[in-house]
Protein backbone atom coordinates (compact mmCIF):
# COMPACT_ATOMS: atom_id res chain seq x y z
CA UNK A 1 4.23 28.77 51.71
CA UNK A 2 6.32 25.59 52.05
CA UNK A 3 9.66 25.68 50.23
CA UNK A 4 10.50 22.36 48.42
CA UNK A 5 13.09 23.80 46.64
CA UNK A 6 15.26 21.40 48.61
CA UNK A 7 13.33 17.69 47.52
CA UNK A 8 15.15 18.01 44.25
CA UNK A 9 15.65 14.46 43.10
CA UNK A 10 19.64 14.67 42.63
CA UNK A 11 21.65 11.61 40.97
CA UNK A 12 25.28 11.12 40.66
CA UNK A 13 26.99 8.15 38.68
CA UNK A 14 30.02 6.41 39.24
CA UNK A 15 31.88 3.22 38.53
CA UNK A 16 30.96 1.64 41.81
CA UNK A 17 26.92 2.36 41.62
CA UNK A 18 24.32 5.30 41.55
CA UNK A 19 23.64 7.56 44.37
CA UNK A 20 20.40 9.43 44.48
CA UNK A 21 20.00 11.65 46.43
CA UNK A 22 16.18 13.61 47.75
CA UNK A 23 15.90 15.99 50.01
CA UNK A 24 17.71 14.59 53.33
CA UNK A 25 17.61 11.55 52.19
CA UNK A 26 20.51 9.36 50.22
CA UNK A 27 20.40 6.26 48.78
CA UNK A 28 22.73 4.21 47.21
CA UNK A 29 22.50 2.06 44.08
CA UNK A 30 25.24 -0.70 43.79
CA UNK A 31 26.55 -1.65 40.38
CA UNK A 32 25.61 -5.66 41.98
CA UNK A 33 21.75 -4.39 42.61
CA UNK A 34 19.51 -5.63 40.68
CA UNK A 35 17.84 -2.41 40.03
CA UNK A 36 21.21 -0.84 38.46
CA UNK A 37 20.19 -2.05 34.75
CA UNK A 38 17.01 -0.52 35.54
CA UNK A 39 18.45 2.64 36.85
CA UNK A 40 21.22 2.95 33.47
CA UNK A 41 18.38 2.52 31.05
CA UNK A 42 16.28 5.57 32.79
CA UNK A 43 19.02 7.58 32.29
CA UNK A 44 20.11 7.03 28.92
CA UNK A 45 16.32 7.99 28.39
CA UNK A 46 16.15 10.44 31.29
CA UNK A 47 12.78 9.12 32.69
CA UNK A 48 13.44 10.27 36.55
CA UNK A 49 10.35 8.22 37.37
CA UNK A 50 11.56 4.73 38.07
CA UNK A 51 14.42 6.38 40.58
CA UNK A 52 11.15 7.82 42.37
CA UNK A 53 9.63 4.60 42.64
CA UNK A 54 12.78 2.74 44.22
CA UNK A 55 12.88 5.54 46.90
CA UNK A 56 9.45 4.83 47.52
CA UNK A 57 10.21 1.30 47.89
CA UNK A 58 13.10 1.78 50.27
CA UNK A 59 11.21 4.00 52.31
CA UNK A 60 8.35 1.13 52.97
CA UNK A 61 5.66 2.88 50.25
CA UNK A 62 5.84 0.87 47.71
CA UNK A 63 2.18 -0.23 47.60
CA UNK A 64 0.78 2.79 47.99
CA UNK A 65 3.26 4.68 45.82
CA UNK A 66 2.79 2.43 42.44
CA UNK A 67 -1.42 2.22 42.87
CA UNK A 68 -1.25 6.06 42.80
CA UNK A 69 1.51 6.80 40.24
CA UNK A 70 -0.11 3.83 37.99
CA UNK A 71 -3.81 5.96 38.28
CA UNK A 72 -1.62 8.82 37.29
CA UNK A 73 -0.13 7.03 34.52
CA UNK A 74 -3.41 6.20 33.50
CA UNK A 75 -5.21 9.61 33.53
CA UNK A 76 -2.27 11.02 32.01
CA UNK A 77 -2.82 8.29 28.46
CA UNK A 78 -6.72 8.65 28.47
CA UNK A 79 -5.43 12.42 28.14
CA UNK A 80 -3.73 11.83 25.11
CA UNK A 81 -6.40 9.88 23.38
């Protein structure tokens, strides 16, 4: 059995930006990035999912990321109906 215990999405705020942090991986948000207003208004509602979706993006799977979260996103409302 594979222990992911350790791809915990982790994410630290400071003055100067946002770091997440996943697994190995770190990333850096600066307070001059664009997606920093994105990234402040997911966690004053603590939706994790768009930090998710900008380490997708910085890790080149972008495309392939948002088609399958979006059919998530989509089974997940016709489940609600």
């Amino acid at each position: 059995m594979k222990d992911d215990s350790h791809s915990r999405l982790a994410i630290f705020r400071s003055d100067s930006g946002i770091t997440l942090s996943f697994g190995e991986q770190t990333y850096f948000i600066e307070a001059v990035d664009p997606f920093h207003n994105i990234a402040l208004k997911a966690l004053e509602q603590d939706d994790h999912v768009p930090f998710y979706v900008e380490i997708a993006r910085r890790e080149g799977l972008g495309p392939e990321f948002r088609d399958a979260l979006m059919s998530q996103v989509e089974e997940l409302s016709g489940e609600e109906d």
